[in-house]
N, C-alpha and C. Protein backbone atom coordinates (compact mmCIF):
# COMPACT_ATOMS: atom_id res chain seq x y z
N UNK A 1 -11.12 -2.99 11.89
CA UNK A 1 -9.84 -2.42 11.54
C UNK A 1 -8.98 -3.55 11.00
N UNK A 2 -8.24 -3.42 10.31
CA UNK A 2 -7.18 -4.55 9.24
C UNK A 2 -6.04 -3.45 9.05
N UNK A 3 -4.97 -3.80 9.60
CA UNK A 3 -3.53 -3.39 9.66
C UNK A 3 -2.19 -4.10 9.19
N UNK A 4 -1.31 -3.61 8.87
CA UNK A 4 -0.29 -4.68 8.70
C UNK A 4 1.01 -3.66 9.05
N UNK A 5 2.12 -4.53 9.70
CA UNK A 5 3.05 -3.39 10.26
C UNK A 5 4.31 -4.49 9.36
N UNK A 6 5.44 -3.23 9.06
CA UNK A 6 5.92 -4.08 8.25
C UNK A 6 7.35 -3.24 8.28
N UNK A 7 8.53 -3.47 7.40
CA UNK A 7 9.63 -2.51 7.71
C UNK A 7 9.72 -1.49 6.51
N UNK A 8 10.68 -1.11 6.57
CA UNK A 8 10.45 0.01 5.57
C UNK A 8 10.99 -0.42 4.15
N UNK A 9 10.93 -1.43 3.83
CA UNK A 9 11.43 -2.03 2.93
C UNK A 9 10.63 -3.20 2.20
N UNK A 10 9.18 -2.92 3.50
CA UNK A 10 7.94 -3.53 2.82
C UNK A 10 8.05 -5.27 3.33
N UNK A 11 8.79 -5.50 4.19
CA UNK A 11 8.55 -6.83 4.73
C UNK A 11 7.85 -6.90 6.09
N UNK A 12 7.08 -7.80 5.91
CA UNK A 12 6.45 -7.96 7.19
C UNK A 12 6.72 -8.78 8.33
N UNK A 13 6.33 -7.59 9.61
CA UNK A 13 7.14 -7.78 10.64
C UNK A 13 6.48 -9.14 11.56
N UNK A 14 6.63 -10.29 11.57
CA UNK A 14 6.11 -11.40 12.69
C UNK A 14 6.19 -10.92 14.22
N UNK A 15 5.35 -11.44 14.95
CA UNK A 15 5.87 -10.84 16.30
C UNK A 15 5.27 -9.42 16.69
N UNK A 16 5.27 -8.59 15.96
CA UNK A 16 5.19 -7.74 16.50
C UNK A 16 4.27 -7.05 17.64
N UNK A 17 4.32 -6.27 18.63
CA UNK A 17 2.59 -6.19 19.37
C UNK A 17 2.69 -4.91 18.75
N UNK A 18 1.05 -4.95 18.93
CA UNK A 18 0.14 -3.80 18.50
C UNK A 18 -0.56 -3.97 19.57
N UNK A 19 -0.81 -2.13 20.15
CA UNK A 19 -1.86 -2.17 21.21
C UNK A 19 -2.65 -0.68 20.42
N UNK A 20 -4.04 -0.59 20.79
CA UNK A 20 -4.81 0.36 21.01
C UNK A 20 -5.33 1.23 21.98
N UNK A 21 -5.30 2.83 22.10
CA UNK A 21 -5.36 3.50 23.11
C UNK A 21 -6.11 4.39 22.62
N UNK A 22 -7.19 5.41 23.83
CA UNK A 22 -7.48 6.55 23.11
C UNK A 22 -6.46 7.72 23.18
N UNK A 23 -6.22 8.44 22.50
CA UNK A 23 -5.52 9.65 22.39
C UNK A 23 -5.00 10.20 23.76
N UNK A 24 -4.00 10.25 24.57
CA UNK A 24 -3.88 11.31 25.43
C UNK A 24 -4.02 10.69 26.82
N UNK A 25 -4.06 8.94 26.35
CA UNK A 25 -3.41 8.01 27.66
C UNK A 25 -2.26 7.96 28.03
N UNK A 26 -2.49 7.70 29.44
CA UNK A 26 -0.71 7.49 30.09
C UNK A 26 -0.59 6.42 29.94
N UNK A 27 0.86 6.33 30.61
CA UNK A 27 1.56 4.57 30.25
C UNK A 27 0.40 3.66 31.22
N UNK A 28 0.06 4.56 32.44
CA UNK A 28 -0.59 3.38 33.13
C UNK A 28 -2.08 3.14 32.96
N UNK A 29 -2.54 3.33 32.18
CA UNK A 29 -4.04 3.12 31.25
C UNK A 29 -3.60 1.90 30.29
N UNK A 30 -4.99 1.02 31.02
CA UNK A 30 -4.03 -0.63 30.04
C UNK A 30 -5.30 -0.42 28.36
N UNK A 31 -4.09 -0.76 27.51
CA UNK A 31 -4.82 -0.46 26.34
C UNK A 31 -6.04 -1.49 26.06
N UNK A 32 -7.43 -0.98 25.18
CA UNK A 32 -8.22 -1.53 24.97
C UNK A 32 -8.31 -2.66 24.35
N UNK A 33 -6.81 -2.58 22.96
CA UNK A 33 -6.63 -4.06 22.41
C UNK A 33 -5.13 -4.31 22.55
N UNK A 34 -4.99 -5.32 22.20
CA UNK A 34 -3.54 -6.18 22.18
C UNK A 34 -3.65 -7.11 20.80
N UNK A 35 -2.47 -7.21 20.29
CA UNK A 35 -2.78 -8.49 19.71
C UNK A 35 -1.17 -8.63 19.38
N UNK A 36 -0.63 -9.21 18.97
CA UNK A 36 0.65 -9.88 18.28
C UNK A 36 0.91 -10.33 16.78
N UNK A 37 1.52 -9.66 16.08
CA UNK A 37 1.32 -10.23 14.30
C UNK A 37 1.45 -11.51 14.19
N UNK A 38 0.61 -12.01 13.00
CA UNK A 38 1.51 -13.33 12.40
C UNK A 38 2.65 -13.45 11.35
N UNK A 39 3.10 -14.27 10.59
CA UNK A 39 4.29 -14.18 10.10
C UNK A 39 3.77 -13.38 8.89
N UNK A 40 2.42 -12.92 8.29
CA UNK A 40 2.41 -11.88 7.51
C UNK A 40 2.45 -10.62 7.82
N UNK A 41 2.44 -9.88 9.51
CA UNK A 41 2.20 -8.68 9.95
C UNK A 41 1.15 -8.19 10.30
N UNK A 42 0.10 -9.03 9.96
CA UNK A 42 -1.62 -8.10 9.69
C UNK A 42 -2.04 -8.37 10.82
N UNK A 43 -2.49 -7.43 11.47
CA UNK A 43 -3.15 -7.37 12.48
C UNK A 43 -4.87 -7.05 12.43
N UNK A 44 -5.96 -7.47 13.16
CA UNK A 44 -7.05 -7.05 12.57
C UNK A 44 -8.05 -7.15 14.59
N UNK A 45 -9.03 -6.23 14.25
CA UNK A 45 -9.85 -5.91 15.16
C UNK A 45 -11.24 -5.75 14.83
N UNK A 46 -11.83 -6.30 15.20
CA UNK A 46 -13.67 -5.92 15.23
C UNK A 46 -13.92 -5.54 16.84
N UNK A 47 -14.40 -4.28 16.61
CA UNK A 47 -14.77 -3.67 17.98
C UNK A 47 -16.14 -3.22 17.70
N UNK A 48 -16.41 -2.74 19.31
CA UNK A 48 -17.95 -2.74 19.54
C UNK A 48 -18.45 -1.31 18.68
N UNK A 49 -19.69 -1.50 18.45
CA UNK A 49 -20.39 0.01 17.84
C UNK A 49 -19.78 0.77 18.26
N UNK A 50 -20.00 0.97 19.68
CA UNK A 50 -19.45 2.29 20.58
C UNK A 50 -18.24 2.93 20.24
N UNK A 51 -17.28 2.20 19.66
CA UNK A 51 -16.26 2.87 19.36
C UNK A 51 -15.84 3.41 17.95
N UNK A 52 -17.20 3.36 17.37
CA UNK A 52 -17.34 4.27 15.84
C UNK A 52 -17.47 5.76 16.11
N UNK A 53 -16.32 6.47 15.16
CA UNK A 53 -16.56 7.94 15.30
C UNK A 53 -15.47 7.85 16.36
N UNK A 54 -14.68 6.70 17.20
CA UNK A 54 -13.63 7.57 17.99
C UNK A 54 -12.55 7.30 17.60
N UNK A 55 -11.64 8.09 17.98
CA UNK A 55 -10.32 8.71 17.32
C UNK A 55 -9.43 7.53 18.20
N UNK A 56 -8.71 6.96 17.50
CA UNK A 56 -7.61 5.95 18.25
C UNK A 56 -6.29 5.85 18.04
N UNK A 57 -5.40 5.76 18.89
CA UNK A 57 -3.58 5.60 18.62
C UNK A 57 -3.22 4.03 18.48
N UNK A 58 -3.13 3.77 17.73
CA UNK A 58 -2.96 2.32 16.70
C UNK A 58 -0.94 2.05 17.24
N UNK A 59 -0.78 1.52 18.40
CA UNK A 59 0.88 1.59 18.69
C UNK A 59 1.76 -0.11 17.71
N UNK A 60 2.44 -0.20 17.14
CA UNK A 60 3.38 -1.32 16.73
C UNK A 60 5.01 -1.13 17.55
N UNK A 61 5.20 -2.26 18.02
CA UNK A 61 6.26 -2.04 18.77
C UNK A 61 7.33 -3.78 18.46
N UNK A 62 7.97 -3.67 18.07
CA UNK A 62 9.17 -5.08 17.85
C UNK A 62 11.02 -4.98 18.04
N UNK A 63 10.69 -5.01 19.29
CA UNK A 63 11.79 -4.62 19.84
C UNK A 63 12.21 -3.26 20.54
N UNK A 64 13.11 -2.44 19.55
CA UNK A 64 13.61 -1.11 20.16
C UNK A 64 12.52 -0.43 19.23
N UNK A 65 12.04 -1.03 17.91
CA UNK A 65 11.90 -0.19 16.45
C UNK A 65 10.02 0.11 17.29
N UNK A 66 9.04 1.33 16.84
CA UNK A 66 8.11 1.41 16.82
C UNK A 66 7.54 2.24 15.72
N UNK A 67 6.48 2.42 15.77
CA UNK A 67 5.31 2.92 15.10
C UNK A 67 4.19 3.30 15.53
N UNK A 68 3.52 4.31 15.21
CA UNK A 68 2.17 4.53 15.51
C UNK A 68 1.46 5.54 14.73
N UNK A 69 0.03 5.12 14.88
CA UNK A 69 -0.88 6.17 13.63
C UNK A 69 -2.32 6.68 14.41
N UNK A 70 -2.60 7.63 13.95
CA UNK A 70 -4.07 8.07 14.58
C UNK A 70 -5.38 7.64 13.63
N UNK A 71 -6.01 6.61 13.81
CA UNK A 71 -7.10 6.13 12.91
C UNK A 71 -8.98 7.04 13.53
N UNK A 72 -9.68 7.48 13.20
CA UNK A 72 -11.34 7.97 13.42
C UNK A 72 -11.50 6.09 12.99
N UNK A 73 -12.64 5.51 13.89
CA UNK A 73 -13.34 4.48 12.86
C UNK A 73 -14.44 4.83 13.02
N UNK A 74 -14.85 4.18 11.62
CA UNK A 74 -16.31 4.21 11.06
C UNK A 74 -16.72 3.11 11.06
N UNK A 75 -18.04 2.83 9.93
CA UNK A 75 -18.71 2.14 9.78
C UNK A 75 -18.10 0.74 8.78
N UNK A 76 -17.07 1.42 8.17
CA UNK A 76 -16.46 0.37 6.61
C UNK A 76 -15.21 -0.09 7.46
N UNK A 77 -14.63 -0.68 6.72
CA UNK A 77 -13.10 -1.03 7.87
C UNK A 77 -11.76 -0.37 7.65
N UNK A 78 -10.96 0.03 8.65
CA UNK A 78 -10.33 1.10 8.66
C UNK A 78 -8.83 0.75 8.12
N UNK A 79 -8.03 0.79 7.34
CA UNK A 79 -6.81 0.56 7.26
C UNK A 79 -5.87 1.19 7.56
N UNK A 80 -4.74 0.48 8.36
CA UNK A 80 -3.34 1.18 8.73
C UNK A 80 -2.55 0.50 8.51
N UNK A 81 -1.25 1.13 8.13
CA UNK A 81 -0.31 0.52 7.50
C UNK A 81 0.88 1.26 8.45
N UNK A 82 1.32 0.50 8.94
CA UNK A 82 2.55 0.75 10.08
C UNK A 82 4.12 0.38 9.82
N UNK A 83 4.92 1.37 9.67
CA UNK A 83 6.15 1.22 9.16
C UNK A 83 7.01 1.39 10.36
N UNK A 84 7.53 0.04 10.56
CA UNK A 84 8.49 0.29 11.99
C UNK A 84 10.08 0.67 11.61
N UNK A 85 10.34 2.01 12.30
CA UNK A 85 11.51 2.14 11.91
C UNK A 85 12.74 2.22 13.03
N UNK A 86 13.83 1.43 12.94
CA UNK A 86 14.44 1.23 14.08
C UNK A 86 15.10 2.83 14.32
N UNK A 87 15.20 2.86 16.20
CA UNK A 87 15.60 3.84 16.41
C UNK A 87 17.27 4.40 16.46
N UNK A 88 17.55 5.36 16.14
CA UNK A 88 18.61 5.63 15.55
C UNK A 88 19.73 5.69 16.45
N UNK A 89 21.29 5.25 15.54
CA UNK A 89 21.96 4.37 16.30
C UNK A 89 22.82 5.57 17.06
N UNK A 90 23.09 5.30 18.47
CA UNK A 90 23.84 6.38 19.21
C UNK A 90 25.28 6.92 18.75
């Protein structure tokens, strides 16, 4: 998988975490990946066979602002593109 989380204005977000979950976890299920952007945003994963063909919640989180996408992976490498949008002001 090769990701990049970025704002909506197409800059990319440093910092940010990204975790991976399957579909329909609670908060207290610790996610399968973690990782943290670098100052370009891209985040990237090589996972085991086993998890080809399953359906995954791809989370970006930097600060208050988040994101998230539902990726199937396969066999080729999967791209997501994550637009964090801050949450709206009270």
């Amino acid at each position: 998988m090769l990701g990049r989380v970025e704002t909506p204005y197409g800059v990319p977000i440093a910092k940010a975490h990204v975790t991976m979950l399957h579909p329909g976890a609670t908060a207290d299920i610790v996610p399968f990946y973690e990782y943290t952007t670098g100052s370009d945003g891209i985040f990237h994963a090589c996972l085991l066979e086993s998890f080809r063909r399953d359906l995954v919640t791809i989370w970006a989180k930097d600060g208050t602002a988040t994101a998230s996408a539902f990726r199937t992976l396969n066999e080729t490498v999967t791209l997501v593109h994550l637009v964090l949008n801050p949450p709206p002001t009270p």
